[in-house]
PDB file of N, CA and C in Angstrom:
ATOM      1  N   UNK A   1      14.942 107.342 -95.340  1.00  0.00           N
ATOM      2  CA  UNK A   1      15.803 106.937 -96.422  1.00  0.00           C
ATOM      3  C   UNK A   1      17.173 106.540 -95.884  1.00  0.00           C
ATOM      4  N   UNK A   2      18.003 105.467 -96.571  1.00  0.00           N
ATOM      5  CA  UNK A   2      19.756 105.255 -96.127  1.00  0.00           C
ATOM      6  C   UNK A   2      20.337 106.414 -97.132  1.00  0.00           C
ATOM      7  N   UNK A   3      20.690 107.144 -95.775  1.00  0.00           N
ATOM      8  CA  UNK A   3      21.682 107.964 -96.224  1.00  0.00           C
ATOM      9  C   UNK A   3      22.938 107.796 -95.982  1.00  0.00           C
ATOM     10  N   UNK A   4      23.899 108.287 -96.034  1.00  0.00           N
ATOM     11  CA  UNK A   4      25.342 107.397 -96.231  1.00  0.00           C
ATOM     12  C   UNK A   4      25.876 107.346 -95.001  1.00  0.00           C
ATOM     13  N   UNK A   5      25.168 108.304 -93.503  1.00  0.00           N
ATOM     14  CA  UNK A   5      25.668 107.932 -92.615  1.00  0.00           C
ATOM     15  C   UNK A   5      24.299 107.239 -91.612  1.00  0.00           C
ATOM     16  N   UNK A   6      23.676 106.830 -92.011  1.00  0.00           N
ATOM     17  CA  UNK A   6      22.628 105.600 -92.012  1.00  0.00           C
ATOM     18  C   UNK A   6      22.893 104.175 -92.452  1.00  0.00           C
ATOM     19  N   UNK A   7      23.729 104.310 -93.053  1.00  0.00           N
ATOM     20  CA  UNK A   7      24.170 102.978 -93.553  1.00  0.00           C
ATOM     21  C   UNK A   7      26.015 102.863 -92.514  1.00  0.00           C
ATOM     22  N   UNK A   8      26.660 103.562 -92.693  1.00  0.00           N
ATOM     23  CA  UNK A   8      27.036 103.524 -91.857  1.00  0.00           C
ATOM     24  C   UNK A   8      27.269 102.659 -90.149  1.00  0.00           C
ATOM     25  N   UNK A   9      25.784 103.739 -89.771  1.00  0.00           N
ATOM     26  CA  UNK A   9      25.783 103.093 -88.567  1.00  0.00           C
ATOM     27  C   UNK A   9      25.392 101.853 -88.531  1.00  0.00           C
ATOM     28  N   UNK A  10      24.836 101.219 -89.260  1.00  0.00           N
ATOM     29  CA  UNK A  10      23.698  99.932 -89.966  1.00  0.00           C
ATOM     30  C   UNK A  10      25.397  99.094 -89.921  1.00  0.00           C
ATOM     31  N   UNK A  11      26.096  99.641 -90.650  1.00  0.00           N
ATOM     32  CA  UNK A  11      27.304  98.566 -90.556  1.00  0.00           C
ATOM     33  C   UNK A  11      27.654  98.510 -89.308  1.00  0.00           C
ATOM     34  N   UNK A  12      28.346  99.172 -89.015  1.00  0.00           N
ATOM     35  CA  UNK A  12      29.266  99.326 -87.988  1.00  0.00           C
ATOM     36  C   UNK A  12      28.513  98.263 -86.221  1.00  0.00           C
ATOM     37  N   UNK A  13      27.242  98.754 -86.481  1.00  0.00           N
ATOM     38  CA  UNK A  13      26.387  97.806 -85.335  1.00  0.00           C
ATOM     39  C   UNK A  13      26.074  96.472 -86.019  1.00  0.00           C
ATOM     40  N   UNK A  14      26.077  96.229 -87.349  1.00  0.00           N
ATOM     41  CA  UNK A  14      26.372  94.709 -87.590  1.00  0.00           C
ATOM     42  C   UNK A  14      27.959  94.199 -87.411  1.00  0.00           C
ATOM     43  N   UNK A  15      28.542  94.585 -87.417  1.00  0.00           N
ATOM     44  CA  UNK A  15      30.297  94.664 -87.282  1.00  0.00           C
ATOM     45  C   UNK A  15      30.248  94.703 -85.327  1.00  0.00           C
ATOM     46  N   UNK A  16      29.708  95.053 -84.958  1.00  0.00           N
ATOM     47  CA  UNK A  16      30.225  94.983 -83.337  1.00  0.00           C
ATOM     48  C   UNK A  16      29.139  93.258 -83.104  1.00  0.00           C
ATOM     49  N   UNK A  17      27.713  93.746 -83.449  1.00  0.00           N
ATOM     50  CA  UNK A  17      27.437  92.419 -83.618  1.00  0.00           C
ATOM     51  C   UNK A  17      27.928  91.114 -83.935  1.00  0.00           C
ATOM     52  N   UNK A  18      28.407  90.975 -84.779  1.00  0.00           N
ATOM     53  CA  UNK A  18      29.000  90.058 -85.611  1.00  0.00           C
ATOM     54  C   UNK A  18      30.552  90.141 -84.351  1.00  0.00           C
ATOM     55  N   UNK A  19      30.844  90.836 -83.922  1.00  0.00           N
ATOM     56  CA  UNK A  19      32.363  90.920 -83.021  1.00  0.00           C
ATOM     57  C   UNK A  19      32.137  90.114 -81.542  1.00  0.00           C
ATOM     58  N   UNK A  20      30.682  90.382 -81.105  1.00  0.00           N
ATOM     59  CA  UNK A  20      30.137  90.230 -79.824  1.00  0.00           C
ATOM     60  C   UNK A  20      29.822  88.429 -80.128  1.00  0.00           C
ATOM     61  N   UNK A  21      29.335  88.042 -81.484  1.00  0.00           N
ATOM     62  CA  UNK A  21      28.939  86.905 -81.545  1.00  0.00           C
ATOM     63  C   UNK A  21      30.157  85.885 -81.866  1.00  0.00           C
ATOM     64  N   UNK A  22      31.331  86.314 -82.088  1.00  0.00           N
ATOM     65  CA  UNK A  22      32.522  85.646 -82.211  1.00  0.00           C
ATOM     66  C   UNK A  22      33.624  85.661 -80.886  1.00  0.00           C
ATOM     67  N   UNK A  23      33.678  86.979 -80.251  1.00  0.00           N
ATOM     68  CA  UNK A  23      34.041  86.798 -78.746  1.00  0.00           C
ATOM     69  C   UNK A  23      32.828  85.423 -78.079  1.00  0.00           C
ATOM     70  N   UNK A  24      31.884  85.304 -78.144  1.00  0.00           N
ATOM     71  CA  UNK A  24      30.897  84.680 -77.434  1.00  0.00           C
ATOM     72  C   UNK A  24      31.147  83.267 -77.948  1.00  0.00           C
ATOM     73  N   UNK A  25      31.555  83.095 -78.958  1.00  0.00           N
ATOM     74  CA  UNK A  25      31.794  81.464 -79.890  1.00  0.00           C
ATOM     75  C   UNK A  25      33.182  81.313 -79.593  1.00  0.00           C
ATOM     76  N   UNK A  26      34.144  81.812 -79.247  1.00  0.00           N
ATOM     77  CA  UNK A  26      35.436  81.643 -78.794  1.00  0.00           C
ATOM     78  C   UNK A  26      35.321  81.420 -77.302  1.00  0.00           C
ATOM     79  N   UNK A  27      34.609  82.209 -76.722  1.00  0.00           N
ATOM     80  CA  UNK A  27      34.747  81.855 -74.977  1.00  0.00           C
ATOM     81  C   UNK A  27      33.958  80.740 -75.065  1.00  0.00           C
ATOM     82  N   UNK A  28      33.108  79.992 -75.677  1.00  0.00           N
ATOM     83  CA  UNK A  28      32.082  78.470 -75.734  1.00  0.00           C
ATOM     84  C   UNK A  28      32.555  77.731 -75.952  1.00  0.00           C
ATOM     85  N   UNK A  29      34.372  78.228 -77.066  1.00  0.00           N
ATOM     86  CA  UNK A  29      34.913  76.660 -77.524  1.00  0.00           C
ATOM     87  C   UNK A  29      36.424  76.805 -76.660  1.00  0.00           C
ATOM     88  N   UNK A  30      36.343  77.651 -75.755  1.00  0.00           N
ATOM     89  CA  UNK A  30      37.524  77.726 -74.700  1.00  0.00           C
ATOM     90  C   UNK A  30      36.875  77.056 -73.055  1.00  0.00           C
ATOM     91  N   UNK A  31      35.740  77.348 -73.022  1.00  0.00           N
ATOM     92  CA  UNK A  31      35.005  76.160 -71.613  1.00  0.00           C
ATOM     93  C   UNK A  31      35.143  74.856 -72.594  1.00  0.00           C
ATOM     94  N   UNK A  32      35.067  74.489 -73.732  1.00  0.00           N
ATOM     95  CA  UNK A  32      34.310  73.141 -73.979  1.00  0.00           C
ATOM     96  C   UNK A  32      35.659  72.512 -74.129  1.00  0.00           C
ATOM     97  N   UNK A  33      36.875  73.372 -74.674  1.00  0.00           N
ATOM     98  CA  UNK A  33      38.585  72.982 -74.870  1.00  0.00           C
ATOM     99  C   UNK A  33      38.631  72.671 -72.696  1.00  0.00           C
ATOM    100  N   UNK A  34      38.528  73.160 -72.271  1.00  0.00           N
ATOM    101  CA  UNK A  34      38.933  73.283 -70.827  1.00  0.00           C
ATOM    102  C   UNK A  34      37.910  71.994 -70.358  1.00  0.00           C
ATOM    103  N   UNK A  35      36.654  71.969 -70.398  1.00  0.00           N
ATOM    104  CA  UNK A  35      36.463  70.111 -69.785  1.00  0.00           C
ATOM    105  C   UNK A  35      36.556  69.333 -70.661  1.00  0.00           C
ATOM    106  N   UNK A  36      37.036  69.286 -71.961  1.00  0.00           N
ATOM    107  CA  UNK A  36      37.902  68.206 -72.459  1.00  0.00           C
ATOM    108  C   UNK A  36      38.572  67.605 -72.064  1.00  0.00           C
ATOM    109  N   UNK A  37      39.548  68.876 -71.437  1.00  0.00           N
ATOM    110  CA  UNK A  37      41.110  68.406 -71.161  1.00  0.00           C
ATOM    111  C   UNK A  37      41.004  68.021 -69.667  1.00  0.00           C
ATOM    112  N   UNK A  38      39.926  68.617 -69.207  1.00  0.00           N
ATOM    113  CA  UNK A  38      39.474  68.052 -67.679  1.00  0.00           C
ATOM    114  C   UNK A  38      39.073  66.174 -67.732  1.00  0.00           C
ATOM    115  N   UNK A  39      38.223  66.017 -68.766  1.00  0.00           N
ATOM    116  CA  UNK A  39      37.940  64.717 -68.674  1.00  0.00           C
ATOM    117  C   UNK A  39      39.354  64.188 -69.171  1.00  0.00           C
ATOM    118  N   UNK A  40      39.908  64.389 -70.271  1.00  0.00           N
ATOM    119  CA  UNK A  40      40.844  63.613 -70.471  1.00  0.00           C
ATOM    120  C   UNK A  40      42.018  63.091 -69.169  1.00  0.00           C
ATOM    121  N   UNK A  41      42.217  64.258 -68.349  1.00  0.00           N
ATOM    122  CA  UNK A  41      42.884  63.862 -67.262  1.00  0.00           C
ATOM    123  C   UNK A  41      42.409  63.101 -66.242  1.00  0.00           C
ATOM    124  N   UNK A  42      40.804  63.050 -66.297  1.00  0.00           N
ATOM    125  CA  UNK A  42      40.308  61.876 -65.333  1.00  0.00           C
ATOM    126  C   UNK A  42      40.517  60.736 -65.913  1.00  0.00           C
ATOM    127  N   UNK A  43      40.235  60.711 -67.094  1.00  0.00           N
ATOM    128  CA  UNK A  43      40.171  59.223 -68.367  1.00  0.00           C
ATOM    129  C   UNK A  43      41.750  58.525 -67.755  1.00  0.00           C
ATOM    130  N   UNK A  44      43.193  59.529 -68.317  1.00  0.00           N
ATOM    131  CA  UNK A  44      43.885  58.937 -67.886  1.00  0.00           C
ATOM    132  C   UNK A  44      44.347  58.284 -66.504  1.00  0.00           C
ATOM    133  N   UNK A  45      44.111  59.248 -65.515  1.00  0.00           N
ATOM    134  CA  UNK A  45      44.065  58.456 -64.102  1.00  0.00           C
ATOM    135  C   UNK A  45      43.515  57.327 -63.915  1.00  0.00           C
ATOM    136  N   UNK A  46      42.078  56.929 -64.709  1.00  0.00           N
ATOM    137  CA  UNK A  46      41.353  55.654 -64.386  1.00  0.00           C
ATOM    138  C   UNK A  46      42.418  54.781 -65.153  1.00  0.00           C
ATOM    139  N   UNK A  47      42.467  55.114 -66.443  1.00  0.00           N
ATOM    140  CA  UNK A  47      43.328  54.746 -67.258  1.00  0.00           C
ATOM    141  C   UNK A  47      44.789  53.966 -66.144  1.00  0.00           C
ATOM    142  N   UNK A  48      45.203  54.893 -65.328  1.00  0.00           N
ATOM    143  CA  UNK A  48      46.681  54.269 -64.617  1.00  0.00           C
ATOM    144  C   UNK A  48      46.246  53.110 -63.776  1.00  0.00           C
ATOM    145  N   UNK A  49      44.824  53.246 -63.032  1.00  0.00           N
ATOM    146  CA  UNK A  49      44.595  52.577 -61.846  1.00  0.00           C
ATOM    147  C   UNK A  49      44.286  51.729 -62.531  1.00  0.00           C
ATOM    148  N   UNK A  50      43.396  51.197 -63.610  1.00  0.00           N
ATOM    149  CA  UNK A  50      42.972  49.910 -64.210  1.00  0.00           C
ATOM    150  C   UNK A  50      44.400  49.022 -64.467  1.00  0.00           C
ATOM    151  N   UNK A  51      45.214  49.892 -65.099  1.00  0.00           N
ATOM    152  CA  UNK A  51      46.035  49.199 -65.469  1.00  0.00           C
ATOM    153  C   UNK A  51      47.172  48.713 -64.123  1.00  0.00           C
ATOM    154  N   UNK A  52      47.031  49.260 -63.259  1.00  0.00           N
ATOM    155  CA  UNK A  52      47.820  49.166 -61.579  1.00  0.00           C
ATOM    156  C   UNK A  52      46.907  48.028 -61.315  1.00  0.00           C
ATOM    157  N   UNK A  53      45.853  47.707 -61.193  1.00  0.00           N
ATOM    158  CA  UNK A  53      44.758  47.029 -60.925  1.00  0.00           C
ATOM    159  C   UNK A  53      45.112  45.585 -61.905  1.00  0.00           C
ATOM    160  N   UNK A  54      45.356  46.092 -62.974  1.00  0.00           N
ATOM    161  CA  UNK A  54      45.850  44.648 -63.948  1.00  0.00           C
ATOM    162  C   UNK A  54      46.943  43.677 -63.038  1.00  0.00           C
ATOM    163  N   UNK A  55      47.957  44.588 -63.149  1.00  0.00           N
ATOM    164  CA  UNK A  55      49.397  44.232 -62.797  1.00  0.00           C
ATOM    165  C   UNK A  55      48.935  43.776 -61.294  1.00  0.00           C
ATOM    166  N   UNK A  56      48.377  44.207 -60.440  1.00  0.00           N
ATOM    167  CA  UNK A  56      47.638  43.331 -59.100  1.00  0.00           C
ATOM    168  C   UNK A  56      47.166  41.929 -59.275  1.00  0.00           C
ATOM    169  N   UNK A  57      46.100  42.309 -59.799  1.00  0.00           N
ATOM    170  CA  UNK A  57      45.640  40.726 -60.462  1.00  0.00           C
ATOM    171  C   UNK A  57      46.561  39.687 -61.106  1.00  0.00           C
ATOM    172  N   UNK A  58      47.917  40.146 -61.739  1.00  0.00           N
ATOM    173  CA  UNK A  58      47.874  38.851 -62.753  1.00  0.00           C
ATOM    174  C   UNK A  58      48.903  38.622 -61.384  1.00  0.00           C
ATOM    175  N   UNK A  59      49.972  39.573 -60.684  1.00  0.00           N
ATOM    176  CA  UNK A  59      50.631  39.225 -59.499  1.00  0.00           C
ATOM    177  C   UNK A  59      49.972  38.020 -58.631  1.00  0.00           C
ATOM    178  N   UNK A  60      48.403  38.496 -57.838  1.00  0.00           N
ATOM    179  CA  UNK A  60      47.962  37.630 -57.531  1.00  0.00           C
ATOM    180  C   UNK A  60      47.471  36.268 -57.815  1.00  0.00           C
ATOM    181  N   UNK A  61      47.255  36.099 -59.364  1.00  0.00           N
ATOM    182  CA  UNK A  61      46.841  35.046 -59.950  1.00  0.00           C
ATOM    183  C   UNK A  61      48.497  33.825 -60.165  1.00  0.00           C
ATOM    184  N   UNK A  62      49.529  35.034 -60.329  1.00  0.00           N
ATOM    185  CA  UNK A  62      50.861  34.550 -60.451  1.00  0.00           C
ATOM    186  C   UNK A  62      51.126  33.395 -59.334  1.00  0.00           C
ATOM    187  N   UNK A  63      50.872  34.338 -58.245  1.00  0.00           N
ATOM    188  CA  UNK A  63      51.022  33.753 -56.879  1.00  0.00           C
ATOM    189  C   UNK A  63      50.057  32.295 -56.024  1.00  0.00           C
ATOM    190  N   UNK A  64      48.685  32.270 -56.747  1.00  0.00           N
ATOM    191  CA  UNK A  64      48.069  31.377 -56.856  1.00  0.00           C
ATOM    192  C   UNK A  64      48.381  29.635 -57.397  1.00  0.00           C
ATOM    193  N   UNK A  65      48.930  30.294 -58.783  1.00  0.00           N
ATOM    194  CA  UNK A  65      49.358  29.216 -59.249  1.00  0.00           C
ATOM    195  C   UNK A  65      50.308  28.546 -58.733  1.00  0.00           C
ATOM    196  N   UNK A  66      51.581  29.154 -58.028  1.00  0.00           N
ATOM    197  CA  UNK A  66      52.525  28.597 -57.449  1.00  0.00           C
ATOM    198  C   UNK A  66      52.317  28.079 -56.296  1.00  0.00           C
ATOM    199  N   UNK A  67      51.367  28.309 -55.356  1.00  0.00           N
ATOM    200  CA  UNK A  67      51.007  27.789 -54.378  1.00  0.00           C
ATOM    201  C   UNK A  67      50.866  26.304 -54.328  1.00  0.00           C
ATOM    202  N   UNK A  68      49.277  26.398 -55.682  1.00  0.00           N
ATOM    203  CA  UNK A  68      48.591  24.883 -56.368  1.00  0.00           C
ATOM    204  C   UNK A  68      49.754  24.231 -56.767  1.00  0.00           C
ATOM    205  N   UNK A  69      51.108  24.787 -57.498  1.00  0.00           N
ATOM    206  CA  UNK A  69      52.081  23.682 -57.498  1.00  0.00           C
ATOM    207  C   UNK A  69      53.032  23.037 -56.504  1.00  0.00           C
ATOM    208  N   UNK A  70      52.840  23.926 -55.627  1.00  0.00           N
ATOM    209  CA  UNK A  70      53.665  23.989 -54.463  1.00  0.00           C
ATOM    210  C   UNK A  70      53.145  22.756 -53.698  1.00  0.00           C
ATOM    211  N   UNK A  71      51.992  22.749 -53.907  1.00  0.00           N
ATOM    212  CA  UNK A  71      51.012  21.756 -52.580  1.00  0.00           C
ATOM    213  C   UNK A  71      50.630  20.495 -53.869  1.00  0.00           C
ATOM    214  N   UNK A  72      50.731  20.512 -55.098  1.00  0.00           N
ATOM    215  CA  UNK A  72      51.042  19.243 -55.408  1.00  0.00           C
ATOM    216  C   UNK A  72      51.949  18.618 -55.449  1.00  0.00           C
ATOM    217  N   UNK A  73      53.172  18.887 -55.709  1.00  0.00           N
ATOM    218  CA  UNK A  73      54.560  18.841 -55.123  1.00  0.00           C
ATOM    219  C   UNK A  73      54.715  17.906 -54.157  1.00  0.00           C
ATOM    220  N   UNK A  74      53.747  18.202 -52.539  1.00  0.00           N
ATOM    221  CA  UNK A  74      53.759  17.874 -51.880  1.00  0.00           C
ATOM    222  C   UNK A  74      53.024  16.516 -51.597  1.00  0.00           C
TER     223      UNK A  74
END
């Protein structure tokens, strides 16, 4: 039969349960917060070099063109 310290314990081990399964869902969304922020910091690095990589290209394309005018010029 639940007697009142049968029920009791019935709580109290759903209550640590229920404690164990929320420590466990907090440490899952603290790894998944942590390679977020891991990818995001790779994202932005590619992010700098593409755009370093832009500013290369249009330099070089800059430099192209002036050449082709340079040597019609001529």
């Amino acid at each position: 039969m639940n007697s009142p310290d049968n029920e009791t314990l019935i709580d109290s081990k759903m209550f640590v349960s229920s404690g164990m399964q929320i420590k466990e869902a907090l440490h899952m969304q603290l790894e998944v917060q942590r390679r977020i922020h891991k990818q995001l910091e790779i994202q932005r690095k590619l992010q700098l070099r593409i755009e370093e990589q832009g500013k290369q290209l249009t330099k070089m394309f800059e430099q192209q063109q002036q050449q082709k005018t340079t040597r019609s010029l001529m």
